[in-house]
N, C-alpha and C. Protein backbone atom coordinates (compact mmCIF):
# COMPACT_ATOMS: atom_id res chain seq x y z
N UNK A 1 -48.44 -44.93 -1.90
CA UNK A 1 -47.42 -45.92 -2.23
C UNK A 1 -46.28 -45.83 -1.22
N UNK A 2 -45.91 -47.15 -0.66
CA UNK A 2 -44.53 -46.96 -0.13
C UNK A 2 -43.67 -46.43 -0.46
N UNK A 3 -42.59 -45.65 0.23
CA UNK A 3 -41.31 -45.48 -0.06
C UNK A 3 -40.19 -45.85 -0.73
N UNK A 4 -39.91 -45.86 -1.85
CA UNK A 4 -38.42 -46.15 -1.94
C UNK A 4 -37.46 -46.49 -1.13
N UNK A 5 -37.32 -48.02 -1.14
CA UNK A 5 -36.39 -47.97 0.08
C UNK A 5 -34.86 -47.25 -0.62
N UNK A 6 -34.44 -47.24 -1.46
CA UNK A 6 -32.87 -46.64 -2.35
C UNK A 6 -32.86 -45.48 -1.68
N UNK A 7 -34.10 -44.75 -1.27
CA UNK A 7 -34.12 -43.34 -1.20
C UNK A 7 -33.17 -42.97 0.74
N UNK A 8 -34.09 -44.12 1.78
CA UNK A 8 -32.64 -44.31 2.81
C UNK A 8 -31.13 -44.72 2.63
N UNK A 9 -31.16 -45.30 1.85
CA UNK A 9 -29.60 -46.14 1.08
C UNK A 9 -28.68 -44.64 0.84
N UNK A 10 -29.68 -44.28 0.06
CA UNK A 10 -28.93 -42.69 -0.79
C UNK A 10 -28.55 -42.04 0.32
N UNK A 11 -29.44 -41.65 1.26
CA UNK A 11 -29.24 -40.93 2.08
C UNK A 11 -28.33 -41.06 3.30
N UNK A 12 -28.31 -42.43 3.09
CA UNK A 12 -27.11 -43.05 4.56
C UNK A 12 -25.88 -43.11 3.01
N UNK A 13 -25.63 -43.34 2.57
CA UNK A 13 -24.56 -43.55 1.89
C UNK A 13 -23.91 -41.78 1.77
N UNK A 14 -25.16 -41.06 1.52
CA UNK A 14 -24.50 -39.49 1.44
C UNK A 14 -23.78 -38.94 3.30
N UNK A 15 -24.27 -39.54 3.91
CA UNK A 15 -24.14 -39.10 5.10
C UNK A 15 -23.37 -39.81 6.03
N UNK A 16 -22.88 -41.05 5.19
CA UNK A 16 -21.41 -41.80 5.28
C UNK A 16 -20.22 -41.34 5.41
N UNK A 17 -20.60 -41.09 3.59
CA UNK A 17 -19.63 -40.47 3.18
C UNK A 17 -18.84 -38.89 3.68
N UNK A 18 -20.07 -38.10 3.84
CA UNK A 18 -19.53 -36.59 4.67
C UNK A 18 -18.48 -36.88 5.87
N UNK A 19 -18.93 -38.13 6.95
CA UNK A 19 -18.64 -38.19 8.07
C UNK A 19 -17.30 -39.00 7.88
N UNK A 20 -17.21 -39.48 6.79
CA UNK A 20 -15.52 -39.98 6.00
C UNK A 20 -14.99 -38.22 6.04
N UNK A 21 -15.26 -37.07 5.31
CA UNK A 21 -14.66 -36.35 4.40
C UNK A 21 -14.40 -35.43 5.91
N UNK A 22 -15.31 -35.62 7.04
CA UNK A 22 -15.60 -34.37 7.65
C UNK A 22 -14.09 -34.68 8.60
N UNK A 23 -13.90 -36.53 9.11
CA UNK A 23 -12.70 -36.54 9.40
C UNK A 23 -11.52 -37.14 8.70
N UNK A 24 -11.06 -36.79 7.37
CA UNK A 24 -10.68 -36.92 7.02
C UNK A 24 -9.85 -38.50 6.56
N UNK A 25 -11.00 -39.06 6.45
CA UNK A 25 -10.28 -40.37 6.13
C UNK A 25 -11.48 -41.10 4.67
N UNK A 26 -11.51 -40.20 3.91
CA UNK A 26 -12.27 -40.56 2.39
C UNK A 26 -11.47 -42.09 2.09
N UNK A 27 -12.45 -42.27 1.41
CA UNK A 27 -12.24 -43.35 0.82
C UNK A 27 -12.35 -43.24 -0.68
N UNK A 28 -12.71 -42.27 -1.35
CA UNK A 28 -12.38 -41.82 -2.45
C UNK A 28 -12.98 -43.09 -3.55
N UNK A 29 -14.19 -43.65 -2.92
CA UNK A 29 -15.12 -44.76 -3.99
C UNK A 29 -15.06 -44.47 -5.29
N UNK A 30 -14.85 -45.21 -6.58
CA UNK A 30 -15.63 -44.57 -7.89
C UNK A 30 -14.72 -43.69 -8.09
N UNK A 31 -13.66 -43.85 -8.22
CA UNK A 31 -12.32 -42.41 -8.69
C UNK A 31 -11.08 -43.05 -9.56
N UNK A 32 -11.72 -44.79 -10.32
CA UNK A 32 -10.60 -44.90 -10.79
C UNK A 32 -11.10 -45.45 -12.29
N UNK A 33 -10.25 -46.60 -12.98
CA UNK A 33 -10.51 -46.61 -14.44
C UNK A 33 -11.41 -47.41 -15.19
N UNK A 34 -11.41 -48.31 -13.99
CA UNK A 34 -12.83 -49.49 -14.21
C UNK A 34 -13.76 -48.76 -14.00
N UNK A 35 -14.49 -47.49 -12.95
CA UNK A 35 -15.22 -46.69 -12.94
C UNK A 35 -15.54 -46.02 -14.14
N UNK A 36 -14.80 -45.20 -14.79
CA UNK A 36 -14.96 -44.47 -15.50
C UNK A 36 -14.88 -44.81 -16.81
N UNK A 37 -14.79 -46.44 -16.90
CA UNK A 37 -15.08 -47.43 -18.27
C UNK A 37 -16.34 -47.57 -17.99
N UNK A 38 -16.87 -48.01 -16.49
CA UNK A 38 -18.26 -48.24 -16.51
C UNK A 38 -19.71 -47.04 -16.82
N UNK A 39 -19.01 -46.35 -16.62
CA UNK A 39 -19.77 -44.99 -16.41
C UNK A 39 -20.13 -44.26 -18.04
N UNK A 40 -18.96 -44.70 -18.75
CA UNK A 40 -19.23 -44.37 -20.26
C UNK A 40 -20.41 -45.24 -21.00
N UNK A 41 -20.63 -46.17 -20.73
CA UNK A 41 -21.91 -46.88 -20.93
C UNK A 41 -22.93 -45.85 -20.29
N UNK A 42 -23.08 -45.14 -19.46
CA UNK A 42 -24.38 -44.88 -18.98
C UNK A 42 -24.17 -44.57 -17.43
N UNK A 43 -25.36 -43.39 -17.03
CA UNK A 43 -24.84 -42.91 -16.01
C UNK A 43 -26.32 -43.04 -14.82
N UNK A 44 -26.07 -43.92 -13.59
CA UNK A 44 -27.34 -44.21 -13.11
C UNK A 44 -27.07 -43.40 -11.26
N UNK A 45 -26.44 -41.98 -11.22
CA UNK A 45 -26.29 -41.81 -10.26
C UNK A 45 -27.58 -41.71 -9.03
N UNK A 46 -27.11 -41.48 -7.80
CA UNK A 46 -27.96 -42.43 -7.14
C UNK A 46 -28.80 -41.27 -6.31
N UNK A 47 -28.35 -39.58 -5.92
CA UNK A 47 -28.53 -38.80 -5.59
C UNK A 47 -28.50 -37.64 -6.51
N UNK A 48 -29.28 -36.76 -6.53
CA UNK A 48 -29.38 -35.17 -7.09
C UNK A 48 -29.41 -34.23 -5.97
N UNK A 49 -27.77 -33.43 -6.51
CA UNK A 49 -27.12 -32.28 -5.12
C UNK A 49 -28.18 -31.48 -5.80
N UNK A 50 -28.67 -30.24 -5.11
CA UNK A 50 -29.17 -29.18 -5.85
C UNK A 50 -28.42 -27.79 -4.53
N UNK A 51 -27.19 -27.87 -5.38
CA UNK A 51 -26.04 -27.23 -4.31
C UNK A 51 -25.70 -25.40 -5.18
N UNK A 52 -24.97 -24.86 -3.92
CA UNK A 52 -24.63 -23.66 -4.43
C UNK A 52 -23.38 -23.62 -5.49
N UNK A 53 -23.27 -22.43 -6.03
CA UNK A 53 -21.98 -22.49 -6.82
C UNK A 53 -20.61 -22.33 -5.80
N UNK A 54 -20.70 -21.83 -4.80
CA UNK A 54 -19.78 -21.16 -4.05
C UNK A 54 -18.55 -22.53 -4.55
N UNK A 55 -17.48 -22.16 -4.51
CA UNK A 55 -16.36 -22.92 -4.69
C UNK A 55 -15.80 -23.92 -3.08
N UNK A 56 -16.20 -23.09 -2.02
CA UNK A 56 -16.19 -24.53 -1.04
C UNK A 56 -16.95 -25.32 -0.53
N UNK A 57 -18.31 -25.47 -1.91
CA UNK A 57 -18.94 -26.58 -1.57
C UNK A 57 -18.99 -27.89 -2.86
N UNK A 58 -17.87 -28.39 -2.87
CA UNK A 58 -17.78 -29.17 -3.93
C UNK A 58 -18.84 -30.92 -3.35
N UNK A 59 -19.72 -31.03 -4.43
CA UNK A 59 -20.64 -32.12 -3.13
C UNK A 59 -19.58 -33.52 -3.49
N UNK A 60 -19.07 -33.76 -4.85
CA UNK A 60 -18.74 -35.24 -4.41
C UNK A 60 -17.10 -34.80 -3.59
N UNK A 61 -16.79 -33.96 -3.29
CA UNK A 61 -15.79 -33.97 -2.05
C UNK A 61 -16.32 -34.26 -1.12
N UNK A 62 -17.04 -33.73 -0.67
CA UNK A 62 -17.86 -33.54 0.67
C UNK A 62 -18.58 -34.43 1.58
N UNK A 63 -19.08 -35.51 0.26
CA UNK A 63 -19.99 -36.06 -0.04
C UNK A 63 -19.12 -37.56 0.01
N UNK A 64 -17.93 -37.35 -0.29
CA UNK A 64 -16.96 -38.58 -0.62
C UNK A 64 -17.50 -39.38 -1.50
N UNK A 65 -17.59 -39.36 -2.73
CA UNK A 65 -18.29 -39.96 -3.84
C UNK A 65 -17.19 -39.90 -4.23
N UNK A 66 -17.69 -40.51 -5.82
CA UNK A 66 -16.73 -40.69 -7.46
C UNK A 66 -17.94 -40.67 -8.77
N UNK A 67 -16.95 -40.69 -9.30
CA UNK A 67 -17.39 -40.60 -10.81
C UNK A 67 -19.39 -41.28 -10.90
N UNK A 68 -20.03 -40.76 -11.37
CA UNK A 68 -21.59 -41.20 -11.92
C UNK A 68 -22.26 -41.55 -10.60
N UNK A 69 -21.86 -40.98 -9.28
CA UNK A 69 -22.05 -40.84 -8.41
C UNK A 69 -23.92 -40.59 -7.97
N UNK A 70 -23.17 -38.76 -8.50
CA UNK A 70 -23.98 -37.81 -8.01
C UNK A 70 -24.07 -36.78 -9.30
N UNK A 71 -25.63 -36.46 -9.33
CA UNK A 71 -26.21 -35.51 -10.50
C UNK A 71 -26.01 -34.33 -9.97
N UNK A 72 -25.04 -33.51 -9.88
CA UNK A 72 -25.11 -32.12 -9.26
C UNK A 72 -25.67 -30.51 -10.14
N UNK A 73 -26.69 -29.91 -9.34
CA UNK A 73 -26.98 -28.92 -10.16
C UNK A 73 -26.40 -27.86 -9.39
N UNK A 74 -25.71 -26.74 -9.93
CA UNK A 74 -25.35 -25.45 -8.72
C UNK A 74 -25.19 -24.10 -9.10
N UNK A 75 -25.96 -23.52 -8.53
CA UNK A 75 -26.49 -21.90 -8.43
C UNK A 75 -26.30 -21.01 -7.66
N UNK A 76 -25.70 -20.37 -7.15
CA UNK A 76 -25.40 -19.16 -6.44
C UNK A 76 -26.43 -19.77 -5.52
N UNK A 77 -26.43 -19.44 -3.97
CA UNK A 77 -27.70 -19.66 -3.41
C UNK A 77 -28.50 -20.90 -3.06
N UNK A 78 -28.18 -22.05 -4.39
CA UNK A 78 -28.82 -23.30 -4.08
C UNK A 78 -30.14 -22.95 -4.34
N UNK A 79 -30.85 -22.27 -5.18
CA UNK A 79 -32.09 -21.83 -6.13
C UNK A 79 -32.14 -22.52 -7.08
N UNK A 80 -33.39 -22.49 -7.43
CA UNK A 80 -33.87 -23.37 -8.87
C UNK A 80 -34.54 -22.24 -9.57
N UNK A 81 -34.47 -22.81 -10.92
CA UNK A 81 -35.18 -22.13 -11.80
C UNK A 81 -35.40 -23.03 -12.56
N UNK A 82 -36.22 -22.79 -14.11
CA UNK A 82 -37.01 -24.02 -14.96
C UNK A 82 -35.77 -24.77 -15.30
N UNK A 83 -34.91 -23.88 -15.29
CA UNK A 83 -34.37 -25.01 -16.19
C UNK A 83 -33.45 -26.17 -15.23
N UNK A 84 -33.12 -25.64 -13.63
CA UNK A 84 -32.73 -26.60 -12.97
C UNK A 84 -34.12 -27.24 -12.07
N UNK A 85 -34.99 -26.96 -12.35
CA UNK A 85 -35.72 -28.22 -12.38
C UNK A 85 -36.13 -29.10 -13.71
N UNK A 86 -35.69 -29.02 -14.64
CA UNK A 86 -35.46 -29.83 -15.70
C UNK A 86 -34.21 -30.53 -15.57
N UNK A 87 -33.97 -30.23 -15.19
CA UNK A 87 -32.39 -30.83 -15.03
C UNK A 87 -32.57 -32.12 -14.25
N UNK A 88 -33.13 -31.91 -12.81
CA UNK A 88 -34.22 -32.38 -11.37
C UNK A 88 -34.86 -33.54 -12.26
N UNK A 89 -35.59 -32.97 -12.76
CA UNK A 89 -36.79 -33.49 -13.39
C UNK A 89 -35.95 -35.18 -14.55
N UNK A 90 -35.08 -34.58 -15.19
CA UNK A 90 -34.44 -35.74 -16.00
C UNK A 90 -33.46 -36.16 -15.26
N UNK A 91 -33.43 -36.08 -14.53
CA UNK A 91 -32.57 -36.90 -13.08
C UNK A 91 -33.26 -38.23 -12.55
N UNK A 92 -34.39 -37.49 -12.27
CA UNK A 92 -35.20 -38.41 -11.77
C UNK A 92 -36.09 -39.22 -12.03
N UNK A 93 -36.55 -38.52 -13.65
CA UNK A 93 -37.33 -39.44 -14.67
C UNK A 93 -36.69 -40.18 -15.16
N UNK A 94 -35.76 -40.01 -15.58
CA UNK A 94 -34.67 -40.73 -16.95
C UNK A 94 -33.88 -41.46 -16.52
N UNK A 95 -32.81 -41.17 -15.22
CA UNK A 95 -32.35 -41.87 -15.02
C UNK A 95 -32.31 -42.93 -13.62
N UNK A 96 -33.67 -42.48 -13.01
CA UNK A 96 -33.86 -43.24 -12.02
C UNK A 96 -33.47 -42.73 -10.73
N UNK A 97 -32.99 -41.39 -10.34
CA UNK A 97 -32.50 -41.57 -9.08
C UNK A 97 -33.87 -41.21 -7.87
N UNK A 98 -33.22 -41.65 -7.33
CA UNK A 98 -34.45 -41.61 -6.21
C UNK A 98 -34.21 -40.51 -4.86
N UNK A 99 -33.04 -39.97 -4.93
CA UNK A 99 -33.32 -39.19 -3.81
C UNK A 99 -32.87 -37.42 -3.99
N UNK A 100 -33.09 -36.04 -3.91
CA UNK A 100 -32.80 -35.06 -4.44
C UNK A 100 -32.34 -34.14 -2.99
N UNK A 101 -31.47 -33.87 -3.09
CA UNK A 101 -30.54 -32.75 -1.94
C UNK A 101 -30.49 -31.67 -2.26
N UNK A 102 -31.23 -30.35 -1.20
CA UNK A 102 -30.68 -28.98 -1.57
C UNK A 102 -30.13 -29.10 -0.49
N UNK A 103 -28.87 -28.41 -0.93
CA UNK A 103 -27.90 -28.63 0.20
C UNK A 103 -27.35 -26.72 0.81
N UNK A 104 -27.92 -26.81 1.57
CA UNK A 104 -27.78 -24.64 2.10
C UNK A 104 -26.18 -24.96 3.05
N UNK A 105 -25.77 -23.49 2.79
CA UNK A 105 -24.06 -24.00 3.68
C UNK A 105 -23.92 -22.62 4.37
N UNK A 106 -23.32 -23.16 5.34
CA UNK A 106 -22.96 -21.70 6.28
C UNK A 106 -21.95 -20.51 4.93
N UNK A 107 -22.23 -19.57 5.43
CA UNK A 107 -21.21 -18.43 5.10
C UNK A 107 -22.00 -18.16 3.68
N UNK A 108 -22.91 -18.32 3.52
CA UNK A 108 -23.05 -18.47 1.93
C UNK A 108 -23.22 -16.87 1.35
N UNK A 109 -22.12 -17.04 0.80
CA UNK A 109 -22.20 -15.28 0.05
C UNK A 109 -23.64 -14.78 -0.52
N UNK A 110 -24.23 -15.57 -1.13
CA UNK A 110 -25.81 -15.16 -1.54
C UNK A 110 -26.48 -14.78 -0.92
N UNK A 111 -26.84 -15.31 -0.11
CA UNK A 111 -27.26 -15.05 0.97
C UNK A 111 -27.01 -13.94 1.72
N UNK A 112 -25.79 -13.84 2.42
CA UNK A 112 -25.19 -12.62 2.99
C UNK A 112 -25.11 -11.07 2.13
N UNK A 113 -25.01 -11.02 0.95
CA UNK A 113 -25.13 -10.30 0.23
C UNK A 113 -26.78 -10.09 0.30
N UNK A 114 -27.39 -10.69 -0.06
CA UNK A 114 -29.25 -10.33 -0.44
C UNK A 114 -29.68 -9.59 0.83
N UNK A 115 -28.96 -10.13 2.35
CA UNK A 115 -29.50 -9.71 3.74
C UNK A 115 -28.79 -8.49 3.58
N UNK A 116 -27.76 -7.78 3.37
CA UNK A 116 -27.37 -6.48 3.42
C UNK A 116 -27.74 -5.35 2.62
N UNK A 117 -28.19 -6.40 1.53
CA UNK A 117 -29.51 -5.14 0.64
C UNK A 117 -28.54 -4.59 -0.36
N UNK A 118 -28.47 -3.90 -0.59
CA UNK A 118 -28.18 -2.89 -1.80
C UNK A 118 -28.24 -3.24 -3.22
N UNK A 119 -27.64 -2.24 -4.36
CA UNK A 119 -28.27 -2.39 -5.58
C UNK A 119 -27.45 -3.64 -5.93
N UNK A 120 -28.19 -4.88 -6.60
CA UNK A 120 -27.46 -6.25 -7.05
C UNK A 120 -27.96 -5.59 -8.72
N UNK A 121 -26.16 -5.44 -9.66
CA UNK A 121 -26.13 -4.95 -10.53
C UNK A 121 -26.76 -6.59 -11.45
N UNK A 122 -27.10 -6.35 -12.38
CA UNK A 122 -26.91 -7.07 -13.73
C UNK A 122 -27.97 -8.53 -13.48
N UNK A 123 -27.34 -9.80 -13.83
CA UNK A 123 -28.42 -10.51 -13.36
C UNK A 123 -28.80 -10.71 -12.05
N UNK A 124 -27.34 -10.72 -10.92
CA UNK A 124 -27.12 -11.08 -9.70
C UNK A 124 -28.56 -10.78 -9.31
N UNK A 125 -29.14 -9.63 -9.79
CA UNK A 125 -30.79 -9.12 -9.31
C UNK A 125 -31.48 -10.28 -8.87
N UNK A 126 -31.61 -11.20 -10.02
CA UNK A 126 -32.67 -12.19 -9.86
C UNK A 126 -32.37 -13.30 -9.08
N UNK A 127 -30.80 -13.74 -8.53
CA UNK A 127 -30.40 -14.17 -7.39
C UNK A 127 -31.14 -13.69 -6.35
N UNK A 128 -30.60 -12.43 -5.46
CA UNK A 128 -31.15 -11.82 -4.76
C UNK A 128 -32.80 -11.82 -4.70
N UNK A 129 -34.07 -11.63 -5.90
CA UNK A 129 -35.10 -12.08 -5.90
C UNK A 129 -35.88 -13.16 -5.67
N UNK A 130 -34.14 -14.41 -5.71
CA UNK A 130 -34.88 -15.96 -5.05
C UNK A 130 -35.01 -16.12 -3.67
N UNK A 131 -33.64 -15.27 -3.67
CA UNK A 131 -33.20 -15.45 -1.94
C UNK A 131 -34.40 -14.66 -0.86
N UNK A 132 -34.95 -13.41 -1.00
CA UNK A 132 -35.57 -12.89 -0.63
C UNK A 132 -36.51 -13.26 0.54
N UNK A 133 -37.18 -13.95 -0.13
CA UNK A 133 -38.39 -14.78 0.80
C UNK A 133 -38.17 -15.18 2.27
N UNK A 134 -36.80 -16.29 1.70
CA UNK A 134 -36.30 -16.73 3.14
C UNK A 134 -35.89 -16.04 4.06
N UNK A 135 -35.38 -14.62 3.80
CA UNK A 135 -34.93 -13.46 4.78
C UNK A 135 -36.40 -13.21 5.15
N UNK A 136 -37.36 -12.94 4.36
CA UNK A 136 -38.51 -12.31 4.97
C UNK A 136 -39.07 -13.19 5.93
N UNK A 137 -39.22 -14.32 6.21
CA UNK A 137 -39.59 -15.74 6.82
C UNK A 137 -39.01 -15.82 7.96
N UNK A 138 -37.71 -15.23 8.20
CA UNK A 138 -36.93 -15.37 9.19
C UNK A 138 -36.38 -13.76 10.15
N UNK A 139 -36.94 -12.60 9.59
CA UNK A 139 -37.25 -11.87 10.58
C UNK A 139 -37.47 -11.96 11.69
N UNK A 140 -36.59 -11.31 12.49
CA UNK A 140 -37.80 -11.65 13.95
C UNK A 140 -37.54 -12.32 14.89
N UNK A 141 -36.75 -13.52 13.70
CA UNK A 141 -36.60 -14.88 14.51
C UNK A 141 -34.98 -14.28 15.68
N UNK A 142 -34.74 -15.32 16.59
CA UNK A 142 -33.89 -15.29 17.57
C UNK A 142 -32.77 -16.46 16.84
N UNK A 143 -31.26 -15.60 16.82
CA UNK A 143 -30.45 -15.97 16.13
C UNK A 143 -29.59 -15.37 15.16
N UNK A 144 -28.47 -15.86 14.22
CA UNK A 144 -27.98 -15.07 13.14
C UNK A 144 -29.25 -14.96 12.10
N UNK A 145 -29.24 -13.66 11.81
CA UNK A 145 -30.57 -13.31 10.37
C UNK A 145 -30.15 -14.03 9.38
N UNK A 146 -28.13 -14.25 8.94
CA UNK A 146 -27.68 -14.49 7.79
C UNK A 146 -28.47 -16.19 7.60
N UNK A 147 -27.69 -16.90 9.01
CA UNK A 147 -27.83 -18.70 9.21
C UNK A 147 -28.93 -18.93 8.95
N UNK A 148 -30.25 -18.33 9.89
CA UNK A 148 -31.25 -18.57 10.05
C UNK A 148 -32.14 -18.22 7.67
N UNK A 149 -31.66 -17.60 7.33
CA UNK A 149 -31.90 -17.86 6.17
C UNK A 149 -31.69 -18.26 5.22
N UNK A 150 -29.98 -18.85 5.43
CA UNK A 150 -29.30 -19.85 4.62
C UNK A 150 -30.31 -21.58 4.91
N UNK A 151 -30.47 -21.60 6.27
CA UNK A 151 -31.37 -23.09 6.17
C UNK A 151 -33.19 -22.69 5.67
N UNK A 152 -34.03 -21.55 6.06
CA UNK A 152 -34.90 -20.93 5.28
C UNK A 152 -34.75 -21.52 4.34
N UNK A 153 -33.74 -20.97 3.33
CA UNK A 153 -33.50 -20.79 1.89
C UNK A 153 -33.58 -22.45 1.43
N UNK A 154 -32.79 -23.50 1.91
CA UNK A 154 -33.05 -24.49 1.54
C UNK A 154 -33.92 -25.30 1.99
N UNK A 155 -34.79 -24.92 2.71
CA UNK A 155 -36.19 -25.07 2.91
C UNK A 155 -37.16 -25.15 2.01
N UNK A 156 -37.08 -23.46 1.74
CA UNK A 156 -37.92 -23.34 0.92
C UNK A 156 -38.05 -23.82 -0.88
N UNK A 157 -36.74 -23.94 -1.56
CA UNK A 157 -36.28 -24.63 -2.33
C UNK A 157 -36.52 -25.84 -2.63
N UNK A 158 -36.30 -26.81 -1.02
CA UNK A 158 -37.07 -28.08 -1.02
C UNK A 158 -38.24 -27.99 -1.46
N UNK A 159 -39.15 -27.18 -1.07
CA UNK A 159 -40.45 -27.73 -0.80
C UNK A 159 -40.93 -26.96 -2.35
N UNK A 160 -40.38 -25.76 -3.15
CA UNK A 160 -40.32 -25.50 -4.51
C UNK A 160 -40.15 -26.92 -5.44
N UNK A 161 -39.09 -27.16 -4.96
CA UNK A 161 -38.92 -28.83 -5.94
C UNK A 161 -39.74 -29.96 -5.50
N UNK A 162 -40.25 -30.31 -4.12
CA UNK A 162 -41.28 -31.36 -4.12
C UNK A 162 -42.85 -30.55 -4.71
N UNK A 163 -42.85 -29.57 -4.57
CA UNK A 163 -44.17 -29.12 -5.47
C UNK A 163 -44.21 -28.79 -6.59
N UNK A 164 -43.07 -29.06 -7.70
CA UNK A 164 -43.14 -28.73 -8.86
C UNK A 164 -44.06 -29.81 -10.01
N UNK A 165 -44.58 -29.20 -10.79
CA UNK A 165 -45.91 -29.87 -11.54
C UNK A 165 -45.44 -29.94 -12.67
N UNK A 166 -45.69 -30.88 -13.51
CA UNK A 166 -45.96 -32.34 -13.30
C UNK A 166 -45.39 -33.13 -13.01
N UNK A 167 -44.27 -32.88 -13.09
CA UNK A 167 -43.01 -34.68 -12.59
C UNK A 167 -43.05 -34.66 -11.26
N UNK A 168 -42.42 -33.54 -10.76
CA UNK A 168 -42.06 -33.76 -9.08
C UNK A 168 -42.36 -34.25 -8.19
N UNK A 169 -43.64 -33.12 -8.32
CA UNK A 169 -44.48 -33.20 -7.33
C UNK A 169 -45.25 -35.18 -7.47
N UNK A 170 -45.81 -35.89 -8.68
CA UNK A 170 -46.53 -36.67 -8.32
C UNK A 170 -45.37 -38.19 -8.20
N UNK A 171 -44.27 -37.63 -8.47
CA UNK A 171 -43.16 -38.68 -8.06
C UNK A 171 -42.96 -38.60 -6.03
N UNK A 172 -42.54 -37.34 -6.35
CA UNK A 172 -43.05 -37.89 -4.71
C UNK A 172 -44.46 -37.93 -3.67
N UNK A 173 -45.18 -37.92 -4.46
CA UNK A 173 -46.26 -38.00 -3.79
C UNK A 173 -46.65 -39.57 -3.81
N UNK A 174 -46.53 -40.10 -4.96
CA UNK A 174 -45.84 -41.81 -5.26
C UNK A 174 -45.08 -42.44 -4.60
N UNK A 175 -44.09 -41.70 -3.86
CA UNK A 175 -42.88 -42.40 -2.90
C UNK A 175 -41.34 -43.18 -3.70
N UNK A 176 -41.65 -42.02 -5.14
CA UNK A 176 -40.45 -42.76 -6.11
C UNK A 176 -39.30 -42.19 -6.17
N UNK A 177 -39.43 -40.70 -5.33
CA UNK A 177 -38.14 -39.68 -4.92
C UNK A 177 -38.68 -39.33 -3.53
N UNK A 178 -37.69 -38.65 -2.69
CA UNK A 178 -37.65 -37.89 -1.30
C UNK A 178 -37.02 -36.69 -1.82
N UNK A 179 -37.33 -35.32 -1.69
CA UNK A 179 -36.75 -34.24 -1.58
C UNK A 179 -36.29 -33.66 -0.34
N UNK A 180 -35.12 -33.22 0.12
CA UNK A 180 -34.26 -32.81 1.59
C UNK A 180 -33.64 -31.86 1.24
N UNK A 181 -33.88 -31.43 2.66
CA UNK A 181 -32.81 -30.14 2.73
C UNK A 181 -31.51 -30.73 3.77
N UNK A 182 -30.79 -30.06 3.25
CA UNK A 182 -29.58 -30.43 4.03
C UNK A 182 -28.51 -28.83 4.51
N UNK A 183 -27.76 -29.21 5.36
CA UNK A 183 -27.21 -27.69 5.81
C UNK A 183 -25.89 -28.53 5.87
N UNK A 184 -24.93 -27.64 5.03
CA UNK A 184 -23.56 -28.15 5.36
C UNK A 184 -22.76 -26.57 5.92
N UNK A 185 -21.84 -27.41 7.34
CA UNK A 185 -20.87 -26.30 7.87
C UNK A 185 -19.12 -26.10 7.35
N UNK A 186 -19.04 -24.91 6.80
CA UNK A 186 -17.78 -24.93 6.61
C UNK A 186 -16.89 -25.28 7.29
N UNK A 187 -17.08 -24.53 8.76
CA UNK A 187 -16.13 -24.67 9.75
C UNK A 187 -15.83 -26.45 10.21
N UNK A 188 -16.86 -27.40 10.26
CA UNK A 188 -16.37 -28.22 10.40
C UNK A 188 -16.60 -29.72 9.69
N UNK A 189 -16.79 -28.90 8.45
CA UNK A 189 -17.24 -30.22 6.93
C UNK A 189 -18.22 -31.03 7.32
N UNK A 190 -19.17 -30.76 8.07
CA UNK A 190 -20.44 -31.84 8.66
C UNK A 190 -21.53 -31.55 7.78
N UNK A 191 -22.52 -32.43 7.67
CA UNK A 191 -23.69 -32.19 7.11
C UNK A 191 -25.11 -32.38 8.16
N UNK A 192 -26.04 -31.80 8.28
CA UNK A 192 -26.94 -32.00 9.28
C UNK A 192 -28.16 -31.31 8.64
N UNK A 193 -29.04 -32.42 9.31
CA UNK A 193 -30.50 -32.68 8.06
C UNK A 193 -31.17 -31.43 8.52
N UNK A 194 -31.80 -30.94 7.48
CA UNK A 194 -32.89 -29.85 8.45
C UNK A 194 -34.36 -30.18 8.52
């Protein structure tokens, strides 16, 4: 099946918007009262972030959105687990959106922490057990170990959420979602596809 065309729309509209936020001239869409009258009826956002928790990656800042925008899920790391692919999953079943973002960011403490190893007390463990892989993947490689597994990491995440069974995976194999990875830089608020 063809593509979704919404699913380029989403994606140029997300990558609009960054290049508003990155030089500072937002436009701050969807942030006022007619919005947020419309939005109480029902919420048909148009993208799913599947972003870290870290506090300087807020996506509809970033992202220059507003209100019913954007479905954001966020986890230490930018990892999934069942229940944020349920989350994914009624995003994209229920309410229609068509395009899903893991979005990996420089500096990312998860990351940097899992590459230096030591004992991760309490749950943080099973953080560190998502992250893992992508460090192992990227051994070797020529470059920062940390960078080179922060984009890994949302790599591999992507391709966790386009293979997840039963919704995911045969939605996009249908052409009714796109799953992406995306790499956002602190240092200079850009976003760049991986």
């Amino acid at each position: 099946m063809a593509k979704d065309a919404r699913i380029n729309d989403a994606l140029q509209t997300l990558l609009d918007g960054n290049k508003r936020f990155a030089a500072m001239k937002q436009a701050h869409p969807n942030q006022d009262r007619a919005r947020r009258d419309e939005v109480s009826a029902g919420q048909k956002p148009f993208a799913v972030i599947v972003g870290c928790s870290d506090s300087r990656i807020p996506p509809e800042i970033l992202f220059d959105q507003g209100i019913g925008d954007l479905f954001i899920i966020r986890l230490a790391g930018n990892i999934v687990d069942d229940i944020a692919l349920g989350s994914i999953e009624y995003a994209v079943d229920h309410l229609g959106t068509p395009l899903v973002v893991v979005l990996g960011h420089s500096k990312c403490g998860a990351v940097t922490a899992t590459a230096q190893g030591g004992e991760a007390h309490g749950h943080i463990g099973a953080i560190a057990n998502a992250i893992l892989p992508a460090l192992e993947n990227v051994k070797g490689q020529s470059g920062d170990l940390v960078d080179n597994a922060i984009r890994e990491n949302a790599k591999l995440v992507t391709t966790a959420i386009a293979s997840s069974k039963p919704i995911l995976e045969k939605m996009v194999k249908d052409g009714k979602i796109a799953v992406i990875p995306l790499y956002y830089d602190i240092d200079t608020g850009l976003v760049e596809k991986l």
